[in-house]
Structures are given as C-alpha cells and as structure tokens.
C-alpha atoms as a PDB file:
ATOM      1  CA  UNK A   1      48.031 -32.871 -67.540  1.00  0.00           C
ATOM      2  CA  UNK A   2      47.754 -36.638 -67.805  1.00  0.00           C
ATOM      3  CA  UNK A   3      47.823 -37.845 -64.157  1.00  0.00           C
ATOM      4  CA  UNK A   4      51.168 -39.292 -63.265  1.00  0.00           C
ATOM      5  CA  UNK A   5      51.619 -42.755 -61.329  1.00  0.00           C
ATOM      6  CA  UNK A   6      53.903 -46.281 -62.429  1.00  0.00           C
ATOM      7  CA  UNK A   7      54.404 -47.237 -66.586  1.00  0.00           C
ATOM      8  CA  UNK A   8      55.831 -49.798 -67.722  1.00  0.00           C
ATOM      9  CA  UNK A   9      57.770 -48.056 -70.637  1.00  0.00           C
ATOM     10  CA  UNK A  10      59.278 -44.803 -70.793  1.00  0.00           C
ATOM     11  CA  UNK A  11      56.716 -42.499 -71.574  1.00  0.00           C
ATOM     12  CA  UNK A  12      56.198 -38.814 -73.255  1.00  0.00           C
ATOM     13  CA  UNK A  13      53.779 -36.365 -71.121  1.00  0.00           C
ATOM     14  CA  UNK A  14      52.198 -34.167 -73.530  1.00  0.00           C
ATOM     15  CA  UNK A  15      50.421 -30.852 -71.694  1.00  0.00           C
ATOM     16  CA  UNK A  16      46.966 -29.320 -73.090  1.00  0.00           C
ATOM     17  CA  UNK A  17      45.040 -26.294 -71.990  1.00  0.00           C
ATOM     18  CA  UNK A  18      41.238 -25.690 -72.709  1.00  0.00           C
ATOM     19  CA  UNK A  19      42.041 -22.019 -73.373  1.00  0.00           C
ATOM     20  CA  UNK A  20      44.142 -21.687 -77.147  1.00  0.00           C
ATOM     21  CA  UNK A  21      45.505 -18.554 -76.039  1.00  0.00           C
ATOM     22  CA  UNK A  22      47.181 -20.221 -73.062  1.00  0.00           C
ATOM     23  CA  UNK A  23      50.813 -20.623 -73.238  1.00  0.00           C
ATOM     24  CA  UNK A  24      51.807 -23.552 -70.742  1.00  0.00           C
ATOM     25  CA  UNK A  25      55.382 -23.092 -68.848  1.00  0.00           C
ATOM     26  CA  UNK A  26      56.770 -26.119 -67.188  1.00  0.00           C
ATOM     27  CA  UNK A  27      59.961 -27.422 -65.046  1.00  0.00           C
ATOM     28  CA  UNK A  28      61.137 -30.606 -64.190  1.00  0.00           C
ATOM     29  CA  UNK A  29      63.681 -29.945 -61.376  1.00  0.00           C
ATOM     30  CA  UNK A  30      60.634 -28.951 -58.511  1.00  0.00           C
ATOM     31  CA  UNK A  31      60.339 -25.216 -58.863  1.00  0.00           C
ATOM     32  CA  UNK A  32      57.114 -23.562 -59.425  1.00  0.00           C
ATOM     33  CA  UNK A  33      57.096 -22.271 -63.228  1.00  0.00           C
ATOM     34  CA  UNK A  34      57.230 -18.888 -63.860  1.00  0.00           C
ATOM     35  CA  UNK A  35      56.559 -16.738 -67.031  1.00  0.00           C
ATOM     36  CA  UNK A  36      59.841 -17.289 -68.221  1.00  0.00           C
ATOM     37  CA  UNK A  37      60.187 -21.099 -67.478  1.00  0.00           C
ATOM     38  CA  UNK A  38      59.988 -23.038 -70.684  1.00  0.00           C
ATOM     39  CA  UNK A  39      57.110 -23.234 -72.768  1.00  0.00           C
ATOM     40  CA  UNK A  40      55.561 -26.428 -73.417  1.00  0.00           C
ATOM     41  CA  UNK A  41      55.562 -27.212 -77.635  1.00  0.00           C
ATOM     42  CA  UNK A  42      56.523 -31.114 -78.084  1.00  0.00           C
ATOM     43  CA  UNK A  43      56.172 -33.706 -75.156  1.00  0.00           C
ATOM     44  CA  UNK A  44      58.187 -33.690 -72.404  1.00  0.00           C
ATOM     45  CA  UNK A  45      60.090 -36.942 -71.613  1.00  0.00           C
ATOM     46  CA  UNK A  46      62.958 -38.012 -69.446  1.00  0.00           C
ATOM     47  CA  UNK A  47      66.189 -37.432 -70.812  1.00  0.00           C
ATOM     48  CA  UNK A  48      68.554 -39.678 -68.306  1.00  0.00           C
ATOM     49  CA  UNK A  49      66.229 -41.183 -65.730  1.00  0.00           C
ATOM     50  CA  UNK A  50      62.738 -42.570 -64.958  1.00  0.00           C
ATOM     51  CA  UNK A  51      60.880 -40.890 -62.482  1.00  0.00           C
ATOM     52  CA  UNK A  52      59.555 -37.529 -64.585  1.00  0.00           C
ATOM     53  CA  UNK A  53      58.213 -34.629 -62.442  1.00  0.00           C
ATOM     54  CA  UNK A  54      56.131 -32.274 -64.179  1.00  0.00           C
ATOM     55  CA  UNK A  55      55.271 -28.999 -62.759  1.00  0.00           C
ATOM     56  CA  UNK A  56      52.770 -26.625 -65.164  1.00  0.00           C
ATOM     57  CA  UNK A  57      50.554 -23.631 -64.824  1.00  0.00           C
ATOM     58  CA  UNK A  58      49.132 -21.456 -68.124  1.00  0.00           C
ATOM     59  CA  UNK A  59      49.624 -18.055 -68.599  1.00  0.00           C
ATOM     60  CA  UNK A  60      46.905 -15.656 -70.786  1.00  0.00           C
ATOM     61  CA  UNK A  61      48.100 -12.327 -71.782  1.00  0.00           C
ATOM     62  CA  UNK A  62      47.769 -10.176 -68.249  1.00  0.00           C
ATOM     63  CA  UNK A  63      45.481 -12.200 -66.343  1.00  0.00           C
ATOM     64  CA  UNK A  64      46.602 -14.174 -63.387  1.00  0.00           C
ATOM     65  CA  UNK A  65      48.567 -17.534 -63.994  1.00  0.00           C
ATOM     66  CA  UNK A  66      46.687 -20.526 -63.499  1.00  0.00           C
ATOM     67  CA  UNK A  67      47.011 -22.442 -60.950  1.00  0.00           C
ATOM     68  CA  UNK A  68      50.137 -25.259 -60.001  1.00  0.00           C
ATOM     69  CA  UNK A  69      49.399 -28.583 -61.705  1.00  0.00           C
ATOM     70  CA  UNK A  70      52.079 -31.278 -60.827  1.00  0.00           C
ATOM     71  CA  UNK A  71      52.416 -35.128 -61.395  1.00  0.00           C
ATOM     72  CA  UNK A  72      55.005 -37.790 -60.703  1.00  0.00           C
ATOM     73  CA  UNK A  73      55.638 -40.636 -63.491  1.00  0.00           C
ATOM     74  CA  UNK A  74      57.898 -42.968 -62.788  1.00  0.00           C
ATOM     75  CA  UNK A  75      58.683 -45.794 -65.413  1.00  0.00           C
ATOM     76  CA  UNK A  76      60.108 -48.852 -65.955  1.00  0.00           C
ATOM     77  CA  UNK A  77      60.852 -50.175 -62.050  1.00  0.00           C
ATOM     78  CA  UNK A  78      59.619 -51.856 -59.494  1.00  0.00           C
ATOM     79  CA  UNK A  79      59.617 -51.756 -55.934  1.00  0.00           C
ATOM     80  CA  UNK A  80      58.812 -53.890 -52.889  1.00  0.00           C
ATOM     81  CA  UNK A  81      57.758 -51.239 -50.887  1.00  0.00           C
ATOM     82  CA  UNK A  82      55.313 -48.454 -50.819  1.00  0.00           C
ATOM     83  CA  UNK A  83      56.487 -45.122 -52.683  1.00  0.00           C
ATOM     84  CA  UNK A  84      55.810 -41.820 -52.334  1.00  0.00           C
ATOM     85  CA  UNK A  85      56.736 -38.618 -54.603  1.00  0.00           C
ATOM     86  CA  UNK A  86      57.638 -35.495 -52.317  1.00  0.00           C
ATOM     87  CA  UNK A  87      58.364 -32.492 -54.902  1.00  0.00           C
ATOM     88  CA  UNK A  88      60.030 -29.383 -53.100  1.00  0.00           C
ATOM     89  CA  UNK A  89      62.057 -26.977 -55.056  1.00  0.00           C
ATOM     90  CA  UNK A  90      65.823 -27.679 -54.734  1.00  0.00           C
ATOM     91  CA  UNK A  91      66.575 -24.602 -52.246  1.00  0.00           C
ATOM     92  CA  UNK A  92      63.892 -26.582 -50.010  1.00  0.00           C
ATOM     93  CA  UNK A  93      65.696 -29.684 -49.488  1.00  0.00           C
ATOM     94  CA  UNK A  94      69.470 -28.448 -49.609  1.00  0.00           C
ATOM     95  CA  UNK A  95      69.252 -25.085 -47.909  1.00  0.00           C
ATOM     96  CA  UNK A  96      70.675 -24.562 -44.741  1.00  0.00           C
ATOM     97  CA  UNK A  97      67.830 -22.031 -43.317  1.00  0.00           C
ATOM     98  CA  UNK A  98      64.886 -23.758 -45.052  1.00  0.00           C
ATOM     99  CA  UNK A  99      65.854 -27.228 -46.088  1.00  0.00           C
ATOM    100  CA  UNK A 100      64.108 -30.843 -44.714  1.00  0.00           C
ATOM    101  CA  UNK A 101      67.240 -32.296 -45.508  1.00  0.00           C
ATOM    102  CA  UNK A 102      70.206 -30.311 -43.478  1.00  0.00           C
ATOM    103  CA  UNK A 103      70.046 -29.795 -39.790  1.00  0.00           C
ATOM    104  CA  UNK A 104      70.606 -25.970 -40.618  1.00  0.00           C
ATOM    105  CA  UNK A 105      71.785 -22.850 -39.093  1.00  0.00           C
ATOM    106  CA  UNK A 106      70.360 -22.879 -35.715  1.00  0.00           C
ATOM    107  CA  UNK A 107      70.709 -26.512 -34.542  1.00  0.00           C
ATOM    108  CA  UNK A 108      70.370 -27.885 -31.672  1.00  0.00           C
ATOM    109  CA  UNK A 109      69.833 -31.672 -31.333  1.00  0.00           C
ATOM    110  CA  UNK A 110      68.972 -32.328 -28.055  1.00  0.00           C
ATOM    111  CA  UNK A 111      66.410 -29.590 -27.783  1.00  0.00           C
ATOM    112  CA  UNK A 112      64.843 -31.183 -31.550  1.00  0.00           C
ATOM    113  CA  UNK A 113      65.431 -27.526 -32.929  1.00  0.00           C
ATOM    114  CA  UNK A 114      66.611 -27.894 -36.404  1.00  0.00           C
ATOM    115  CA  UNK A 115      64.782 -27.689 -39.879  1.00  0.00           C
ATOM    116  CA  UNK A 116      63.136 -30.921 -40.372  1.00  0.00           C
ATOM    117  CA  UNK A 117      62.006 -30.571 -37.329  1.00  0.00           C
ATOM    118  CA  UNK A 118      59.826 -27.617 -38.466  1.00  0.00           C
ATOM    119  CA  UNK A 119      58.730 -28.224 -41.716  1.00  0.00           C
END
C-alpha cells in the first residue's frame, strides 16, 4: 500500500500484494477488513471528500489473513496547524460503553470516570 500523507490533487490508491493468489479486502469507514469486506480490483479513490482512509489485509485460501495495513491521504487542503489521523472503527468513537467520544454509561465527572478517560 502506497504510504499515505498530504497531495496536492485528488488521488487514486491502487493496492498490490507480492503473493498472486492473494485476494486484498479493504474498508474505508475504520473497521478492520474481514473476508467478506470488499475486494480490491480498480483503485480506490474518494468519492465525496478528501481525506481517504485505507484499511487492507490479504487473504490466501485457508491460511491466516495478513496482517492490518492502514494509511491516511488527505488531498487538496491545507492547514496551519499540525494534523494527525486517528482511525478507530465507528462503534469506537460513538459507542456509549466503548467510545473516546461519549462520556458513556457509567459517568461520573468529578471522579474522571468516563470513557475517554480510559482509552
């Protein structure tokens, strides 16, 4: 996977494996892909927006999928200030028992027990 990072123009992100028996699954919305994500066949762009996150892994016949490759490309913007690329699956950031975003379930403010506080 071509390594992510700033472009001036809105790019395509084609995905390659060393093994030609590998079938390479991807997402673009966080989650870790699975054996029945997508398969990768023609470049992946953004459709609507221009920060692209690509998450892949290959898969061989039975052996164990490859390990989680992910990059960040963002295109076309600039910014005065440092940026970072965070990439949690969706049910990490909204959840109410496992989310960074929500103070969850079992809040309590004063005591600091909520779930940004743990993750």
């Amino acid at each position: 996977m071509p390594d992510g990072g700033f472009f001036e123009r809105l790019l395509q992100v084609a995905l390659t494996s060393q093994n030609a028996a590998a079938k390479i699954r991807f997402t673009t919305n966080g989650s870790v892909p699975t054996a029945e994500s997508p398969a990768h066949r023609n470049p992946i762009r953004p459709l609507f927006a221009f920060t692209l996150v690509i998450r892949a892994r290959s898969f061989v016949d039975e052996q164990p999928a490859s390990k989680v490759l992910t990059q960040t490309y963002i295109s076309r913007r600039t910014f005065t200030m440092p940026v970072i690329s965070i990439i949690k699956a969706e049910d990490n950031l909204f959840d109410d028992d496992t989310s960074i975003y929500t103070p969850g379930s079992n809040t309590n403010e004063h005591g600091r027990v909520a779930n940004y506080w743990d993750q």
